[in-house]
N, C-alpha and C. Protein backbone atom coordinates (compact mmCIF):
# COMPACT_ATOMS: atom_id res chain seq x y z
N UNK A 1 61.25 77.48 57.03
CA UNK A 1 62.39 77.11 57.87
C UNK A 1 61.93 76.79 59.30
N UNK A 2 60.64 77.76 59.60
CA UNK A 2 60.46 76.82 61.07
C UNK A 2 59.78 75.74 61.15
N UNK A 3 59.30 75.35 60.22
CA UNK A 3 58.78 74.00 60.61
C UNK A 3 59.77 72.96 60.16
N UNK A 4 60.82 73.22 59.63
CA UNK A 4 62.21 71.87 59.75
C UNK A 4 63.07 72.05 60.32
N UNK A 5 62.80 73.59 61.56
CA UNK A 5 64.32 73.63 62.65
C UNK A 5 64.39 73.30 63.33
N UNK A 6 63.48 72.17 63.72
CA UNK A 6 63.54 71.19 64.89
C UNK A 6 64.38 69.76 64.48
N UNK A 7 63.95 69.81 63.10
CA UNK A 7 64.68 68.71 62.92
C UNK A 7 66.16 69.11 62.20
N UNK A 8 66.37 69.92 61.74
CA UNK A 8 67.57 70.21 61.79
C UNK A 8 68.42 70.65 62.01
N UNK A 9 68.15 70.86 63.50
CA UNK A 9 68.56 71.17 64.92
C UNK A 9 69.35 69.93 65.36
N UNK A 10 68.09 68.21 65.27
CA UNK A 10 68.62 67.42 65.28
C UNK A 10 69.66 66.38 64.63
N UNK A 11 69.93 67.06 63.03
CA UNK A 11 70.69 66.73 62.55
C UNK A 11 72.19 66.71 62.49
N UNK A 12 73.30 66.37 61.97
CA UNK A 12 74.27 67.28 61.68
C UNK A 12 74.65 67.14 60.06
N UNK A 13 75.55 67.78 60.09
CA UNK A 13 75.81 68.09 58.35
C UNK A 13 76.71 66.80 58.36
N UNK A 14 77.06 66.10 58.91
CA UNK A 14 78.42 64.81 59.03
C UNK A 14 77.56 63.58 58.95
N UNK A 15 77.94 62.39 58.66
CA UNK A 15 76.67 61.24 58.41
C UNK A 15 77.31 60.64 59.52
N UNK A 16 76.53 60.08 60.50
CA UNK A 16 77.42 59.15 61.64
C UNK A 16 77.40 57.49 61.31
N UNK A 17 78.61 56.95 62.10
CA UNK A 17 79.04 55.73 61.61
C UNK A 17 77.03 54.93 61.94
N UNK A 18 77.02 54.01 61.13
CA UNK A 18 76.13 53.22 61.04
C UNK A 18 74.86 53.97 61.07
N UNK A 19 74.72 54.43 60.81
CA UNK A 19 73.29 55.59 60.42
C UNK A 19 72.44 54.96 59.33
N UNK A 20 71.00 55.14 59.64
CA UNK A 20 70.03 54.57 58.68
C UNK A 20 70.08 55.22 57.27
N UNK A 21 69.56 54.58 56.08
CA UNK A 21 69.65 55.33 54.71
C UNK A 21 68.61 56.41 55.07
N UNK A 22 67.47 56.03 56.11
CA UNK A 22 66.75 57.26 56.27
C UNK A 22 67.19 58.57 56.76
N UNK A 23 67.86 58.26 57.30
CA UNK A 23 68.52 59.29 58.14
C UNK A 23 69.55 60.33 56.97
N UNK A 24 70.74 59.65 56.30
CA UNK A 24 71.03 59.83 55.49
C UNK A 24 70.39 60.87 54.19
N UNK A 25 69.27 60.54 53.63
CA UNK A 25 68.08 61.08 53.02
C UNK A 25 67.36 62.30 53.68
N UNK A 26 67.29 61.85 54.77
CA UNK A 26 66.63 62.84 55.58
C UNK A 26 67.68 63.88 55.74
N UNK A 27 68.66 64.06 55.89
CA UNK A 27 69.93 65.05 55.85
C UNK A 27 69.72 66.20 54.65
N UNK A 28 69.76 65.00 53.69
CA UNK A 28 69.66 65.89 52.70
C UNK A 28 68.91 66.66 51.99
N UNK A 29 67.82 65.83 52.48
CA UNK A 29 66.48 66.69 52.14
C UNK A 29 65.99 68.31 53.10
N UNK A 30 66.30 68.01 54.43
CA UNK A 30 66.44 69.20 55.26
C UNK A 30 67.43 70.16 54.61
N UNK A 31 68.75 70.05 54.96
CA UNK A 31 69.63 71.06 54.06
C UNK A 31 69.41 71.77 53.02
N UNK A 32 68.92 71.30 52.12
CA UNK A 32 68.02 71.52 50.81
C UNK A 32 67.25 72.55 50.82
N UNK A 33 66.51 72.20 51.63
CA UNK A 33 65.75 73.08 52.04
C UNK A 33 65.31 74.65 52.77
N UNK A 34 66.66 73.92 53.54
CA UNK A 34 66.86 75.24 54.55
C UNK A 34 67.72 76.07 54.10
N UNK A 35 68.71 75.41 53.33
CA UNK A 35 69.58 76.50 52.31
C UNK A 35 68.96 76.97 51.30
N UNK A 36 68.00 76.38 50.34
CA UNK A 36 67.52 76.95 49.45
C UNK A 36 66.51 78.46 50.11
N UNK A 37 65.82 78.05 50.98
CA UNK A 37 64.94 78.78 52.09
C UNK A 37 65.67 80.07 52.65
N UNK A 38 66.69 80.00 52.42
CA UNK A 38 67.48 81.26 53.11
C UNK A 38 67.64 81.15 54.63
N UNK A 39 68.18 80.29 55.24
CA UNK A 39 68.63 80.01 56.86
C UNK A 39 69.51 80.40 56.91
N UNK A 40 70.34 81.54 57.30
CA UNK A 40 71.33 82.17 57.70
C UNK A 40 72.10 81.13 58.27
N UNK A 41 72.09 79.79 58.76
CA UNK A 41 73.24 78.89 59.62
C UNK A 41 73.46 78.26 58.35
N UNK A 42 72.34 77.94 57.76
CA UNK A 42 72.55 76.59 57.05
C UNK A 42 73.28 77.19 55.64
N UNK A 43 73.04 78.33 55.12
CA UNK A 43 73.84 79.23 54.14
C UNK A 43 74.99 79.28 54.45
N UNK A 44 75.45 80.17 55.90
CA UNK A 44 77.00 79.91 55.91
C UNK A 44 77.92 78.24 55.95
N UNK A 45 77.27 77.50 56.27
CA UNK A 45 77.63 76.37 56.85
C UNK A 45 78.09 76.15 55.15
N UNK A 46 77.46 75.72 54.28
CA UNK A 46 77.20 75.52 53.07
C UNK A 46 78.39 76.39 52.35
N UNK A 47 78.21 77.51 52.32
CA UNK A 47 79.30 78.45 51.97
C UNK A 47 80.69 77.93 52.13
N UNK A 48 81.08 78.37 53.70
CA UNK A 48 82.64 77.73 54.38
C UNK A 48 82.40 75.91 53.76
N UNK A 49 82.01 75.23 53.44
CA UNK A 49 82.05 73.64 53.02
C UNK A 49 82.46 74.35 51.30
N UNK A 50 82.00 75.21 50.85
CA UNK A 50 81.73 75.12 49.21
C UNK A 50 83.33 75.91 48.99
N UNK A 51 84.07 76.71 49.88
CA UNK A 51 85.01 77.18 49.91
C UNK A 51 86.37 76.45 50.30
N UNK A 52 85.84 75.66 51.07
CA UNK A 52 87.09 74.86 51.75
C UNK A 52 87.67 73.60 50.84
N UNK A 53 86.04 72.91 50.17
CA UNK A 53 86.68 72.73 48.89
C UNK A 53 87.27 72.85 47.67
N UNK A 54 86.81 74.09 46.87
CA UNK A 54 86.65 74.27 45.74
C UNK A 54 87.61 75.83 45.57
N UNK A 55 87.52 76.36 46.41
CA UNK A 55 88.14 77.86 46.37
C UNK A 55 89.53 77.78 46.65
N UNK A 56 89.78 77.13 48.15
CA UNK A 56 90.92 76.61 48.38
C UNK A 56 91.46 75.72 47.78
N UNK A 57 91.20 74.91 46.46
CA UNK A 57 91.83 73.93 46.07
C UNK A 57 92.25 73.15 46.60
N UNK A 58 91.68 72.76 48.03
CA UNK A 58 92.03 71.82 48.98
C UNK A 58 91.94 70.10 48.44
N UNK A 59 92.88 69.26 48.19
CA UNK A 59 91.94 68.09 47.24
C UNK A 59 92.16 67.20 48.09
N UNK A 60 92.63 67.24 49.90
CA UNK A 60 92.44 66.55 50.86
C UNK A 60 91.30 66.29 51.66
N UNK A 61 90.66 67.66 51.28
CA UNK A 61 89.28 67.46 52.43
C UNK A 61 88.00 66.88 51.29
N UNK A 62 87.21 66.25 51.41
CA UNK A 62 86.37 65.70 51.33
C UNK A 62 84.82 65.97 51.60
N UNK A 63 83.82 66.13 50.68
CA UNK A 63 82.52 66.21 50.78
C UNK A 63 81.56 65.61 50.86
N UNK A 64 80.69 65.08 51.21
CA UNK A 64 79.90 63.48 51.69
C UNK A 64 78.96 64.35 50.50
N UNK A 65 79.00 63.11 49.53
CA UNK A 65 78.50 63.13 48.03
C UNK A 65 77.11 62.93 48.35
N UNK A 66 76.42 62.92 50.27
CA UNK A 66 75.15 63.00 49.79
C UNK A 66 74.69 64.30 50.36
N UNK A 67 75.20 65.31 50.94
CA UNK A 67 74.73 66.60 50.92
C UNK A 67 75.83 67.79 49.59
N UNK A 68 75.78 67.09 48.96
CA UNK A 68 76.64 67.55 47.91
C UNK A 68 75.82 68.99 46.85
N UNK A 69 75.03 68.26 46.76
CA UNK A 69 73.74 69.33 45.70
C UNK A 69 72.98 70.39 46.60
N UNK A 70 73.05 69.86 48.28
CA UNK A 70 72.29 70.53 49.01
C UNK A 70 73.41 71.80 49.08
N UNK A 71 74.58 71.56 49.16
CA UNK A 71 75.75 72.52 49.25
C UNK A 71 75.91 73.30 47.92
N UNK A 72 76.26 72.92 46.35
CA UNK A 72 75.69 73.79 45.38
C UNK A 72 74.55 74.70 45.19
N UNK A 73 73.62 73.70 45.82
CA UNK A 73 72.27 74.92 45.62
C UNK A 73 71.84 76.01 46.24
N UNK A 74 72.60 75.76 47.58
CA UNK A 74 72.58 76.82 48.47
C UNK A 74 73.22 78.06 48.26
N UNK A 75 74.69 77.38 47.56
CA UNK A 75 75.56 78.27 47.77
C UNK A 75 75.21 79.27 46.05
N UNK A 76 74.56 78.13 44.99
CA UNK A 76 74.45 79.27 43.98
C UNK A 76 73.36 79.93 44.39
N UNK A 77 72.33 79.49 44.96
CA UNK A 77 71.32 80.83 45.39
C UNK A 77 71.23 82.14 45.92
N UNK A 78 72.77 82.04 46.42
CA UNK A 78 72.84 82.90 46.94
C UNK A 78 73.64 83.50 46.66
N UNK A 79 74.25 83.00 45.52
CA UNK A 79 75.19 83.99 44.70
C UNK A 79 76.26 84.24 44.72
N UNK A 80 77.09 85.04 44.33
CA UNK A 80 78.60 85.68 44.94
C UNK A 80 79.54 85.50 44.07
């Protein structure tokens, strides 16, 4: 985790308008990581997203289908 908390420091979990596919990729691959890794930010972050959809039956809010797996994997790793 410390050698990708610089960069995903610079990231955010939201894709911004006109953003490169790298960038995009690169999102998801950090998250991935850092949730699988056990990052206490990037776990809860992941969590409250995996709840707000799926627990709450919310079917207004919306999940950007490309940190999608980074948000499952986190959140089953860690159980609950």
């Amino acid at each position: 985790c410390d050698l990708l908390l610089n960069i995903y420091n610079k990231l955010t979990w939201d894709s911004l308008p006109n953003e490169s596919s790298q960038a995009i990729i690169l999102r998801s691959i950090i998250l991935l990581n850092m949730g699988v890794n056990e990052h206490d930010e990037t776990r809860d972050e992941a969590a409250a997203r995996f709840e707000k959809i799926f627990i709450g039956n919310n079917e207004d809010n919306f999940m950007d289908p490309n940190i999608r797996g980074a948000v499952y994997l986190t959140v089953a790793k860690r159980g609950n």
